[in-house]
N, C-alpha and C. Protein backbone atom coordinates (compact mmCIF):
# COMPACT_ATOMS: atom_id res chain seq x y z
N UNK A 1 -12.98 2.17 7.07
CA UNK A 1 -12.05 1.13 6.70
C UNK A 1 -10.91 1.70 5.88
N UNK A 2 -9.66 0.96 6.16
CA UNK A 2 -8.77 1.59 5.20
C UNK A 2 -8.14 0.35 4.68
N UNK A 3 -7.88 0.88 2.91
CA UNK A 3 -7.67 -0.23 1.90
C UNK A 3 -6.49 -0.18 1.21
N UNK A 4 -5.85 -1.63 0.89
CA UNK A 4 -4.16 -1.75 0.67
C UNK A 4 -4.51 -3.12 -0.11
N UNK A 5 -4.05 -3.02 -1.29
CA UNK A 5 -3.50 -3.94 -2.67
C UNK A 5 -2.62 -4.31 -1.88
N UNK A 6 -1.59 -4.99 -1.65
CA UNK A 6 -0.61 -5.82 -1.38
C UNK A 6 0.45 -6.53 -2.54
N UNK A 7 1.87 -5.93 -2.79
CA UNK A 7 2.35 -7.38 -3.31
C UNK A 7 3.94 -7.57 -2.28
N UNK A 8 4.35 -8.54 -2.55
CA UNK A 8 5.80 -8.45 -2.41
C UNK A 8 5.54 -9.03 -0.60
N UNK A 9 4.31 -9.68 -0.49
CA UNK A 9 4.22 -10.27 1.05
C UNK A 9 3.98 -11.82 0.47
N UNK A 10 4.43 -12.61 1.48
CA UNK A 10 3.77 -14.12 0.89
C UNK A 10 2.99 -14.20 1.78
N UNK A 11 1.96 -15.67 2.07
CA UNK A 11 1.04 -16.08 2.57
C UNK A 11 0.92 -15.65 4.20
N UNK A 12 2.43 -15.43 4.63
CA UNK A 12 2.12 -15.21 6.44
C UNK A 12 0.89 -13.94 6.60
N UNK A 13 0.57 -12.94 5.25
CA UNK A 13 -0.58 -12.18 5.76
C UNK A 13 -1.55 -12.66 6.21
N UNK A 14 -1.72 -13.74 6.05
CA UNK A 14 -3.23 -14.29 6.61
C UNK A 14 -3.11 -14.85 8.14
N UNK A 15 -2.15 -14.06 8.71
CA UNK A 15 -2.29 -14.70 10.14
C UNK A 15 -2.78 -13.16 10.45
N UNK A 16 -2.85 -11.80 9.86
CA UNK A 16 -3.65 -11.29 10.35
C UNK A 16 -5.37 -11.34 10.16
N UNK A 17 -5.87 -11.78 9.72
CA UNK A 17 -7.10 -12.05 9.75
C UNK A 17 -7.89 -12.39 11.03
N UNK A 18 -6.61 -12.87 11.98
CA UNK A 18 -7.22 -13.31 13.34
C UNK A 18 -7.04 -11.62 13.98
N UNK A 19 -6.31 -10.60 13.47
CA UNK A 19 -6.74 -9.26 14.52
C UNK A 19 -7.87 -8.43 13.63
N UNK A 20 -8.54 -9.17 12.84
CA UNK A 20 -10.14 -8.84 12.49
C UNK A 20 -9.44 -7.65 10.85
N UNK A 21 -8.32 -8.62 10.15
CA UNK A 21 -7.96 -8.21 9.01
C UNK A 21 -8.70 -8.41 7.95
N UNK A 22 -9.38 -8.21 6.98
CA UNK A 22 -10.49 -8.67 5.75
C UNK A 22 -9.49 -9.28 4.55
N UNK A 23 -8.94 -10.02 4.40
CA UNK A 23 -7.80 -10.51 2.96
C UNK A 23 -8.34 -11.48 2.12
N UNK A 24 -7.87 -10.89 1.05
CA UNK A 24 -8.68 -11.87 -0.36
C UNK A 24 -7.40 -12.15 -1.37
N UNK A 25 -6.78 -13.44 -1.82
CA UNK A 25 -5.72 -13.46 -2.85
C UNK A 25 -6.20 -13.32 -3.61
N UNK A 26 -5.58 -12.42 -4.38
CA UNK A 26 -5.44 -11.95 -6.26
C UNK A 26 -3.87 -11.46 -7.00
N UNK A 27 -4.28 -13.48 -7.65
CA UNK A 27 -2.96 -13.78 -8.01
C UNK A 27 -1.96 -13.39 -7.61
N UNK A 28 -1.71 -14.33 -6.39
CA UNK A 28 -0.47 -14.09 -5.74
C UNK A 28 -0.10 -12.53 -4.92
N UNK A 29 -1.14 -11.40 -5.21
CA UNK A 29 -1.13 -10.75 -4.31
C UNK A 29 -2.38 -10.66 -3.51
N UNK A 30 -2.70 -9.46 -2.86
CA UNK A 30 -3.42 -9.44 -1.78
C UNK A 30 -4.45 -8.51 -1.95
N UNK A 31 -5.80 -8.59 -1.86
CA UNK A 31 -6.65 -7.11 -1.13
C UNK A 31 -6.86 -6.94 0.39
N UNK A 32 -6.79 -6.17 0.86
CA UNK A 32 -6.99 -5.73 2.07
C UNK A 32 -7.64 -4.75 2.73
N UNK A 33 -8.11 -5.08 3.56
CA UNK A 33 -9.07 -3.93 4.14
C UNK A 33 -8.82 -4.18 5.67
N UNK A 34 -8.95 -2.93 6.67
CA UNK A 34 -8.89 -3.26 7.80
C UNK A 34 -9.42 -1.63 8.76
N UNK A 35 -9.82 -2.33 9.90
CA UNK A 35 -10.30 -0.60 10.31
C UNK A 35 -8.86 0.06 10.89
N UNK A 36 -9.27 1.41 10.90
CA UNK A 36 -8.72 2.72 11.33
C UNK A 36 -7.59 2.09 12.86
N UNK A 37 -8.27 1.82 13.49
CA UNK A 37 -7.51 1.04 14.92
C UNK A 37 -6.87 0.04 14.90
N UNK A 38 -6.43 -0.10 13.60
CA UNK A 38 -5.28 -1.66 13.26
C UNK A 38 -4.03 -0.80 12.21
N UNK A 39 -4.31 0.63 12.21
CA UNK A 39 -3.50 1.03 11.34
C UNK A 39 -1.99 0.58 11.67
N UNK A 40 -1.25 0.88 12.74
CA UNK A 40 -0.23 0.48 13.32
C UNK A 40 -0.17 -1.00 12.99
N UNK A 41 -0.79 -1.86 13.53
CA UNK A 41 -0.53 -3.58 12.97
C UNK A 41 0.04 -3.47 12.04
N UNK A 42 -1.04 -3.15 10.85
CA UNK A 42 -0.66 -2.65 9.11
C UNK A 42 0.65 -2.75 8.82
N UNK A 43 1.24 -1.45 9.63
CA UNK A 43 2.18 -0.80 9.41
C UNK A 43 3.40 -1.29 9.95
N UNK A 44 3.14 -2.02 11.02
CA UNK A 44 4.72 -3.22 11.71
C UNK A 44 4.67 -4.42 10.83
N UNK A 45 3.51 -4.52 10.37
CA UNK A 45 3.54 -5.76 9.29
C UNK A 45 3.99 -5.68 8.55
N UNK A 46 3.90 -4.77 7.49
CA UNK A 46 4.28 -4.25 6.21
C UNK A 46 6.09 -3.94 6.46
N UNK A 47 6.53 -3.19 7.20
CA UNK A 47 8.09 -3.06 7.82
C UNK A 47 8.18 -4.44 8.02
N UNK A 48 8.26 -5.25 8.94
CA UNK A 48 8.31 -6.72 9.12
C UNK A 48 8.57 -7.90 7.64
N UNK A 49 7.58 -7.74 6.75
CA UNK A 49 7.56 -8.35 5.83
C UNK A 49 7.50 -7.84 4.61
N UNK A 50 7.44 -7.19 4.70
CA UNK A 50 7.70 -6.82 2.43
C UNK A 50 9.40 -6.71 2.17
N UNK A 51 9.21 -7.06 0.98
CA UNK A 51 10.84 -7.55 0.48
C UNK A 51 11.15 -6.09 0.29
N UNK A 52 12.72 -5.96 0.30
CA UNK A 52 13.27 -4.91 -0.23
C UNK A 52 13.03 -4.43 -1.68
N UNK A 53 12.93 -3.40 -1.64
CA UNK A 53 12.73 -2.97 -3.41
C UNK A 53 11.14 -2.81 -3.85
N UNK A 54 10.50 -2.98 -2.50
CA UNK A 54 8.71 -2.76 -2.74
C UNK A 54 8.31 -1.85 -2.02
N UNK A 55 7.17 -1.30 -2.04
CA UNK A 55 6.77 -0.34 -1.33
C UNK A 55 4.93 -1.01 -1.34
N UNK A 56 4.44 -0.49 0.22
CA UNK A 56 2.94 -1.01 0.16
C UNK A 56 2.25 0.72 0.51
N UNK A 57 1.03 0.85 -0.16
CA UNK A 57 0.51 1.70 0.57
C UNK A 57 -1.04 1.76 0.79
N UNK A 58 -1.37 2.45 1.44
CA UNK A 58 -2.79 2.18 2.14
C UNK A 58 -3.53 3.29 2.07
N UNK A 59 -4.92 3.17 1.61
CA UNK A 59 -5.91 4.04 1.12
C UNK A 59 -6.86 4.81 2.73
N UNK A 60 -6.28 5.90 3.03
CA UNK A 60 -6.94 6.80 4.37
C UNK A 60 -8.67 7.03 3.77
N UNK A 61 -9.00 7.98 4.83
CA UNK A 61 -10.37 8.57 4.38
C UNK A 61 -9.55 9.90 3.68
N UNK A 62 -8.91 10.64 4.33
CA UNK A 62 -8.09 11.63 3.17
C UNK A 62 -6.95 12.22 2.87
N UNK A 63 -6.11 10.85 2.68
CA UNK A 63 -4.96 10.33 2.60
C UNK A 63 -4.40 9.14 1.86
N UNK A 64 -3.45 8.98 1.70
CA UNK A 64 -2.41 7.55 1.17
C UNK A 64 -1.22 7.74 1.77
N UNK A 65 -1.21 6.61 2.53
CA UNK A 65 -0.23 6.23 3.59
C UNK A 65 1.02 5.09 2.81
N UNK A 66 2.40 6.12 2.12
CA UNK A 66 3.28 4.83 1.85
C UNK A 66 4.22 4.69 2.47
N UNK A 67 4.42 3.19 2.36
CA UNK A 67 5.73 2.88 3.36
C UNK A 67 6.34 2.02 2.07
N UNK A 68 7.82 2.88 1.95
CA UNK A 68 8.98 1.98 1.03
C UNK A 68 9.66 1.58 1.91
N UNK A 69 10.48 -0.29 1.63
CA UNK A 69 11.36 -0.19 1.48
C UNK A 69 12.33 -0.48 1.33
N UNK A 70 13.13 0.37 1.04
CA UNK A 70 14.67 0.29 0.29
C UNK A 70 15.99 -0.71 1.01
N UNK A 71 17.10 -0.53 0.29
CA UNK A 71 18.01 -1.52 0.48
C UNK A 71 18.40 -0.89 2.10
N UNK A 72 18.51 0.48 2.19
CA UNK A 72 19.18 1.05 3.27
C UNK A 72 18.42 1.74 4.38
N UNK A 73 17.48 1.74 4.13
CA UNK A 73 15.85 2.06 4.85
C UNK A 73 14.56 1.98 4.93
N UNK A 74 13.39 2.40 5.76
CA UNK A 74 12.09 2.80 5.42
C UNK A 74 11.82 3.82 4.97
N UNK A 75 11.07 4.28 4.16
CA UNK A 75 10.49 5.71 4.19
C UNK A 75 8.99 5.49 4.05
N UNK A 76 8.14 6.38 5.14
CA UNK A 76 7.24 6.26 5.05
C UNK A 76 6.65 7.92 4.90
N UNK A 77 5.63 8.02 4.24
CA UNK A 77 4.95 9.62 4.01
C UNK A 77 3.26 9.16 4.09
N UNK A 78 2.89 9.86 4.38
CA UNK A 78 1.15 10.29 4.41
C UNK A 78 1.21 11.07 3.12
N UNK A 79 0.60 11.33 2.16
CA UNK A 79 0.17 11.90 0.93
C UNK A 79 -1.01 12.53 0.93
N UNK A 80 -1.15 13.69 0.97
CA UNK A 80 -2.77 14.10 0.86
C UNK A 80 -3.02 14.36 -0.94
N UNK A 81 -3.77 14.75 -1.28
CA UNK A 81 -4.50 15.03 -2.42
C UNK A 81 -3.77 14.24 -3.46
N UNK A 82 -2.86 13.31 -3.47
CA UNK A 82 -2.53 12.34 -4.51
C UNK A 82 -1.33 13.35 -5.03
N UNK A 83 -0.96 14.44 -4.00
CA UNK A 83 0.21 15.07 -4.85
C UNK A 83 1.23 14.94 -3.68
N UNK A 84 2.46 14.30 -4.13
CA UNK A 84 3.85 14.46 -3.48
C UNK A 84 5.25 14.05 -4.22
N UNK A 85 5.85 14.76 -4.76
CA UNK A 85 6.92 14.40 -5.93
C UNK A 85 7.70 13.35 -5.84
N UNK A 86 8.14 13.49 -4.37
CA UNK A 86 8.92 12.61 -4.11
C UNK A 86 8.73 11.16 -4.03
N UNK A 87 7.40 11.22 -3.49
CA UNK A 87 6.41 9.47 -3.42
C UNK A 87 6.29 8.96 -4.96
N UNK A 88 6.23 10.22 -6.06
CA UNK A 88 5.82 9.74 -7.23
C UNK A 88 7.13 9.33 -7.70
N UNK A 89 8.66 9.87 -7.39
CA UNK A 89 9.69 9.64 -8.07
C UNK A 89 10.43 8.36 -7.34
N UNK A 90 9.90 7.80 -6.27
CA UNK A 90 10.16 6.57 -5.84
C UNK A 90 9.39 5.59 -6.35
N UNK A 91 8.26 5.50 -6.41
CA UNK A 91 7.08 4.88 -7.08
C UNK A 91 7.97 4.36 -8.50
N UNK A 92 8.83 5.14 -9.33
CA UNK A 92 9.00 5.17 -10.92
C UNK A 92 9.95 4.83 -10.80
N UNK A 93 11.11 4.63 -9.45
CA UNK A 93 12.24 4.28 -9.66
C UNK A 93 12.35 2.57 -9.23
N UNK A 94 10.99 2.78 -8.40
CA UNK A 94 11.19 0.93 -7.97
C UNK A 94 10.81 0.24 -8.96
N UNK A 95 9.40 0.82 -9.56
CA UNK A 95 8.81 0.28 -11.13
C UNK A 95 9.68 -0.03 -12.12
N UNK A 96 10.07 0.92 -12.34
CA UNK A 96 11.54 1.30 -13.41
C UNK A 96 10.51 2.01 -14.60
N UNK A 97 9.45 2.55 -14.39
CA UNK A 97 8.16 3.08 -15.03
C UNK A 97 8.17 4.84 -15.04
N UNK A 98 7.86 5.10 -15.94
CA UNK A 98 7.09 6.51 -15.78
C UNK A 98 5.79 6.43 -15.22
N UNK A 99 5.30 7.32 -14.24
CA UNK A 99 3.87 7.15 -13.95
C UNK A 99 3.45 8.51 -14.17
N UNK A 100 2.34 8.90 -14.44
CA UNK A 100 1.78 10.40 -14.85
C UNK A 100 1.25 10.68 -13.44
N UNK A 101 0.90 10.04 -12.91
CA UNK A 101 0.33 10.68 -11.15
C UNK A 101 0.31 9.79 -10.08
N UNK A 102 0.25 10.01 -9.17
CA UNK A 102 0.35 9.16 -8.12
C UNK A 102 -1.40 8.82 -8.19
N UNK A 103 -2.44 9.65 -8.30
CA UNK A 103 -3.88 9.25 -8.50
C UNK A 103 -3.82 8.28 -9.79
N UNK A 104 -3.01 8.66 -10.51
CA UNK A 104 -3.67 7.93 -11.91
C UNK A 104 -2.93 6.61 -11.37
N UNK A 105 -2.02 6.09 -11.09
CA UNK A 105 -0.99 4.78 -10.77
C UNK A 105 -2.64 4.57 -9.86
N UNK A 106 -2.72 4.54 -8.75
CA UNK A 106 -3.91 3.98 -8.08
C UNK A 106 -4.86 3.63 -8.77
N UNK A 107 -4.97 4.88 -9.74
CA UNK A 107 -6.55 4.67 -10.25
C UNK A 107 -6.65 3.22 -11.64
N UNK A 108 -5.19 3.06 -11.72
CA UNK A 108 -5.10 2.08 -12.77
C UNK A 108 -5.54 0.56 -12.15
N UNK A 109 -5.79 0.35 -11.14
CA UNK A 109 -5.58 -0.57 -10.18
C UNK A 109 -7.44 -0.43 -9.67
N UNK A 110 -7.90 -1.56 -10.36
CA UNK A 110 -9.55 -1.89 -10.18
C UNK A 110 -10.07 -1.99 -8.51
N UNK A 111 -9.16 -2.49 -7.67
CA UNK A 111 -9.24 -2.40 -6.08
C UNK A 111 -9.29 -0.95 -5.66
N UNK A 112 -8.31 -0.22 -5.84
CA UNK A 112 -8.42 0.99 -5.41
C UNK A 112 -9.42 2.18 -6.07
N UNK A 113 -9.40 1.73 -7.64
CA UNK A 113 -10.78 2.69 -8.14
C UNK A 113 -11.86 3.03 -7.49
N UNK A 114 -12.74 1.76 -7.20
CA UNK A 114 -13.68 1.86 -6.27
C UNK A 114 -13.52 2.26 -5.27
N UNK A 115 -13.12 2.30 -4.94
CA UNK A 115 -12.45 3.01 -3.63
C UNK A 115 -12.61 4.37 -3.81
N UNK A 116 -11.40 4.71 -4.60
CA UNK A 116 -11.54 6.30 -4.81
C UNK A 116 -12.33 6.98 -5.31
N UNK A 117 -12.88 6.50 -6.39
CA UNK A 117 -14.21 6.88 -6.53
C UNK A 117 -15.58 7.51 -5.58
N UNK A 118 -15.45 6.87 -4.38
CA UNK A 118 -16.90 7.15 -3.40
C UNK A 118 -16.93 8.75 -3.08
């Protein structure tokens, strides 16, 4: 299964649930889970609907899959080992935050802990 916090989507996520999506609201955002063979859905969804100025990303078996995006594009990267500068210096510029790691930003986030943890 691969797992995605959600914000910056409103309620139309729950029309994926009918292509066998798992979604739970928390406060106003989302948990998500979905298998390996819906990754693409995910991913036209997320382009499709997240507002400008957000970025969603999604927990691989050994990977993090983000897709920003911006006023003038997408950018999307695969991340292996929680290290990529550039994912971390977009991450801090949409926040308007310092973050110390791209693991630690996840790991702050009780959905994805468990997760990363296993």
């Amino acid at each position: 299964m691969y797992y995605s916090y959600v914000m910056g989507i409103d309620e139309k996520i729950f029309t994926l649930k009918e292509s066998g999506f798992k979604i739970k609201k928390h406060r106003g955002d989302y948990k998500v889970s979905f298998p390996e063979d819906k990754a693409d859905v995910w991913e036209d969804f997320i382009v499709d609907n997240l507002q400008v100025g957000f970025w969603n990303e999604y927990l691989k078996d050994n990977s993090v899959v983000f897709i920003f995006k911006l006023q003038d594009a997408i950018r999307r990267y695969e991340v292996s080992n929680y290290d990529n500068q550039e994912v971390l210096e977009l991450c801090e510029q949409l926040c308007n935050c310092k973050l110390p790691s791209i693991k630690e930003m996840l790991m702050s986030n009780k959905f994805y802990k468990k997760i990363i943890r296993r």
